[in-house]
C-alpha atoms as a PDB file:
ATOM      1  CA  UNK A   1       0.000   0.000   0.000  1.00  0.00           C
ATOM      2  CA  UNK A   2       1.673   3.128  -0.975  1.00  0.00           C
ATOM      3  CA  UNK A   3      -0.051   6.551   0.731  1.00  0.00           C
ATOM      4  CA  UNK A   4      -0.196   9.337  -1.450  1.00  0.00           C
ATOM      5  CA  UNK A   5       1.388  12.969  -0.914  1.00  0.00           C
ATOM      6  CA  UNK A   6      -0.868  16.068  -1.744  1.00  0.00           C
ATOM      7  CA  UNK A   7       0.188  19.547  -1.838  1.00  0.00           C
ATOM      8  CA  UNK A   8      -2.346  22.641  -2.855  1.00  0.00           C
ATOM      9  CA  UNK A   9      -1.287  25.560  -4.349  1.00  0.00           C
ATOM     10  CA  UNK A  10      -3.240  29.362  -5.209  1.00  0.00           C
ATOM     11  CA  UNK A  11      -2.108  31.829  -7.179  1.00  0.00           C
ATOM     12  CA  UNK A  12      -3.442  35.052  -5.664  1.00  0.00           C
ATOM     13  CA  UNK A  13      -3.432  38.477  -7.738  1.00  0.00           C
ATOM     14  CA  UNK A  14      -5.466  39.945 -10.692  1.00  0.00           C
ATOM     15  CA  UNK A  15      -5.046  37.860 -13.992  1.00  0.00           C
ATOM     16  CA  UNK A  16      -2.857  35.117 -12.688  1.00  0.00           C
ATOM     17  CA  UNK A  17      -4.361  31.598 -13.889  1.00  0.00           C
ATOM     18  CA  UNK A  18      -3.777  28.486 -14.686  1.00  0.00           C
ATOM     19  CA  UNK A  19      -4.964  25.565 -17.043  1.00  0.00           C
ATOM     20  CA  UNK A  20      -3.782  21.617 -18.439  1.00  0.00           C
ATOM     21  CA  UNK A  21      -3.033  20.959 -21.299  1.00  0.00           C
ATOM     22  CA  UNK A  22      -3.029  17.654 -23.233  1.00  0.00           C
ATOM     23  CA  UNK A  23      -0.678  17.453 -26.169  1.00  0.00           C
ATOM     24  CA  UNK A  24       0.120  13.960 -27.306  1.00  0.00           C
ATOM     25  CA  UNK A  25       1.317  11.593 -24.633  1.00  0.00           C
ATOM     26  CA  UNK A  26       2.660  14.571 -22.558  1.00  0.00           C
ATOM     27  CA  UNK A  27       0.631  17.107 -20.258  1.00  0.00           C
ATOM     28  CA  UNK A  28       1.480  20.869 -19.684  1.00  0.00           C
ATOM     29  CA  UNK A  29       0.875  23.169 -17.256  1.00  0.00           C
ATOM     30  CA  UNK A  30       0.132  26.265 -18.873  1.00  0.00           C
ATOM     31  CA  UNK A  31       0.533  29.729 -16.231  1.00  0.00           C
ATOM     32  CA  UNK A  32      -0.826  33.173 -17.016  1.00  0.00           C
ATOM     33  CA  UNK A  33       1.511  35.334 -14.065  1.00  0.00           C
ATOM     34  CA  UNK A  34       1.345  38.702 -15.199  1.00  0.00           C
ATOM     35  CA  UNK A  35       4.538  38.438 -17.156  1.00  0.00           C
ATOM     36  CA  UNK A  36       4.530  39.403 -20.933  1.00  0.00           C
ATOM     37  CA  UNK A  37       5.213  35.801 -21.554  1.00  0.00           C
ATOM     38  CA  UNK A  38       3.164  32.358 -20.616  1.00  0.00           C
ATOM     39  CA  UNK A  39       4.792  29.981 -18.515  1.00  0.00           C
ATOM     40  CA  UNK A  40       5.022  26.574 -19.300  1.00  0.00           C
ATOM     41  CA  UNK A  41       5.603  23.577 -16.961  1.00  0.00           C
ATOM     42  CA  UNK A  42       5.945  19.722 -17.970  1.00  0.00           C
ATOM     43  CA  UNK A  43       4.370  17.683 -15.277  1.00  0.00           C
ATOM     44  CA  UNK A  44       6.137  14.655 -14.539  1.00  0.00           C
ATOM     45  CA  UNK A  45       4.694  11.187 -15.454  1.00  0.00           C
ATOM     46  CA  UNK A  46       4.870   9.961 -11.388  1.00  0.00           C
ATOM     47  CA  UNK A  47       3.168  13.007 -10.509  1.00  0.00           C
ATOM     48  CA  UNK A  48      -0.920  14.202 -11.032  1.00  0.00           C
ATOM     49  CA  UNK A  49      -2.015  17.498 -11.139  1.00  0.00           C
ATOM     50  CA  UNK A  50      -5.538  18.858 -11.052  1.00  0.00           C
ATOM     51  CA  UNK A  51      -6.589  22.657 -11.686  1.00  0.00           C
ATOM     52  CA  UNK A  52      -9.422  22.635  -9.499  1.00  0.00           C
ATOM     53  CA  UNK A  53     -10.270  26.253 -10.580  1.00  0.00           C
ATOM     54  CA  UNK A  54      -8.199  28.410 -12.927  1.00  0.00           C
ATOM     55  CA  UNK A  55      -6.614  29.786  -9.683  1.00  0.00           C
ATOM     56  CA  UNK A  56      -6.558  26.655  -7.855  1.00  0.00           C
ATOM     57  CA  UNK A  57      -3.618  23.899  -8.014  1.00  0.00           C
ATOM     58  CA  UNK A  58      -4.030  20.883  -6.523  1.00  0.00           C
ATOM     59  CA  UNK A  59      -0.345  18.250  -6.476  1.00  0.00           C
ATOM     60  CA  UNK A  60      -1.008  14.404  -6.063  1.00  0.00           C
ATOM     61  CA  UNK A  61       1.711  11.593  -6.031  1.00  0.00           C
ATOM     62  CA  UNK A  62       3.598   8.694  -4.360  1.00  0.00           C
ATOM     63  CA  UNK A  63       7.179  10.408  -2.719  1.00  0.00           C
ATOM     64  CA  UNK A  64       6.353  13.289  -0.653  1.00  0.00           C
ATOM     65  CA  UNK A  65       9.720  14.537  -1.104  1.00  0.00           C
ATOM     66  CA  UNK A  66       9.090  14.523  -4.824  1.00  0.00           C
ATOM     67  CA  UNK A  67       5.775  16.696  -4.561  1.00  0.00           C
ATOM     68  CA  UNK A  68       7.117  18.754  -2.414  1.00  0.00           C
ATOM     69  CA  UNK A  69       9.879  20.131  -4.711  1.00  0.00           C
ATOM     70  CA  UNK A  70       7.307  20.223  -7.257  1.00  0.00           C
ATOM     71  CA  UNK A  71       5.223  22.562  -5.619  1.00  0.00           C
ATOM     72  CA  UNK A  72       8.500  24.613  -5.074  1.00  0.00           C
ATOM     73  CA  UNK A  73       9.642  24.644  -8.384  1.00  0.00           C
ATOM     74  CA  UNK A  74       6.091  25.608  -9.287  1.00  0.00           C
ATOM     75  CA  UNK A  75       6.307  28.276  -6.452  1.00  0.00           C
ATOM     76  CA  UNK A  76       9.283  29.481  -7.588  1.00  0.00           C
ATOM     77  CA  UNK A  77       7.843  30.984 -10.944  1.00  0.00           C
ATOM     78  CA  UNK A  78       6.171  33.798  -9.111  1.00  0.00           C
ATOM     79  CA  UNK A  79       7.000  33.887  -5.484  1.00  0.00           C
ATOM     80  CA  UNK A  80       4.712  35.542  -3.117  1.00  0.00           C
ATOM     81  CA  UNK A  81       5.710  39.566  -2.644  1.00  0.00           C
ATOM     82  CA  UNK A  82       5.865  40.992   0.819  1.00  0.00           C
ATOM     83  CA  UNK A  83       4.147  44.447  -0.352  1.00  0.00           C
ATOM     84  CA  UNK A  84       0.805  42.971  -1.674  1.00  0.00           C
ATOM     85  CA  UNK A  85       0.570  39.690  -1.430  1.00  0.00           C
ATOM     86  CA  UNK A  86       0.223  38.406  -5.237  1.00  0.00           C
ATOM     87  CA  UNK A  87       1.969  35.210  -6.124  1.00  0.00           C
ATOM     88  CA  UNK A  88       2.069  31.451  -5.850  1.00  0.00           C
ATOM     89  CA  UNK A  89       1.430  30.446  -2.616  1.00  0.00           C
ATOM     90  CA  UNK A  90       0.598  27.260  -0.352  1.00  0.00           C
ATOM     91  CA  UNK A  91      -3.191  27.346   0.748  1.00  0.00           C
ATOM     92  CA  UNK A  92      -1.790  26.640   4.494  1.00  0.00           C
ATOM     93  CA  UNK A  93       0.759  30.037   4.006  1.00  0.00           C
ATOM     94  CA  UNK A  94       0.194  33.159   5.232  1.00  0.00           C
ATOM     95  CA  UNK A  95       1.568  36.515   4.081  1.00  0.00           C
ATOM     96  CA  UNK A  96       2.831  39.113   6.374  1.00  0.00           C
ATOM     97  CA  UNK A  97       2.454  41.872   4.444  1.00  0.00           C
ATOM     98  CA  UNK A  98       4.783  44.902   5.054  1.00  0.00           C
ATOM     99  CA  UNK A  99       4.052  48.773   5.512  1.00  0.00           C
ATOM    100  CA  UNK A 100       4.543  50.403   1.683  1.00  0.00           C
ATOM    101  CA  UNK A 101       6.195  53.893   2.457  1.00  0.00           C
ATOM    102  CA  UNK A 102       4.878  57.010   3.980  1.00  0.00           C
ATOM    103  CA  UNK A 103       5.250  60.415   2.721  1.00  0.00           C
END
């Protein structure tokens, strides 16, 4: 019996989404993160991912080792900013957000 690791991800801020896609025998993460580009992310064949909503990721597999660098290598494409909040961030994280300057 092998128990299975699960790690859930949102991406907070105006814009950012993100969707599967199927192309052949291979499936592709595809991330809208306010950059002028797409981001693109291969998921691994030991690994499933669901996009529960286009804001919503949710991380499934076998190692938990191995889902948890996922989910940090998925982090890492737009880490969370201390000024507003917006970014990729664990559903169980919490932002302290910091005090933008005063005039």
């Amino acid at each position: 019996m092998s128990l299975l690791s699960c790690k859930k991800l949102n991406l907070i801020g105006v814009g950012f989404r993100v969707s599967t896609l199927k192309i052949a025998c291979l499936t592709l993460l595809h991330f809208k993160l306010g950059y002028s580009h797409y981001v693109y992310f291969k998921v691994p064949k030991n690994l499933e991912i669901f996009c529960l909503k286009a804001n919503k990721l949710f991380l499934l597999g076998d190692s938990y080792l191995f889902v948890t660098k996922v989910a940090a290598l998925i982090r890492s494409f737009k880490i969370p900013e201390p000024y507003k909040g917006k970014g990729i961030l664990y559903t169980t994280e919490k932002i302290i957000l910091k005090e933008g300057k005063k005039a």
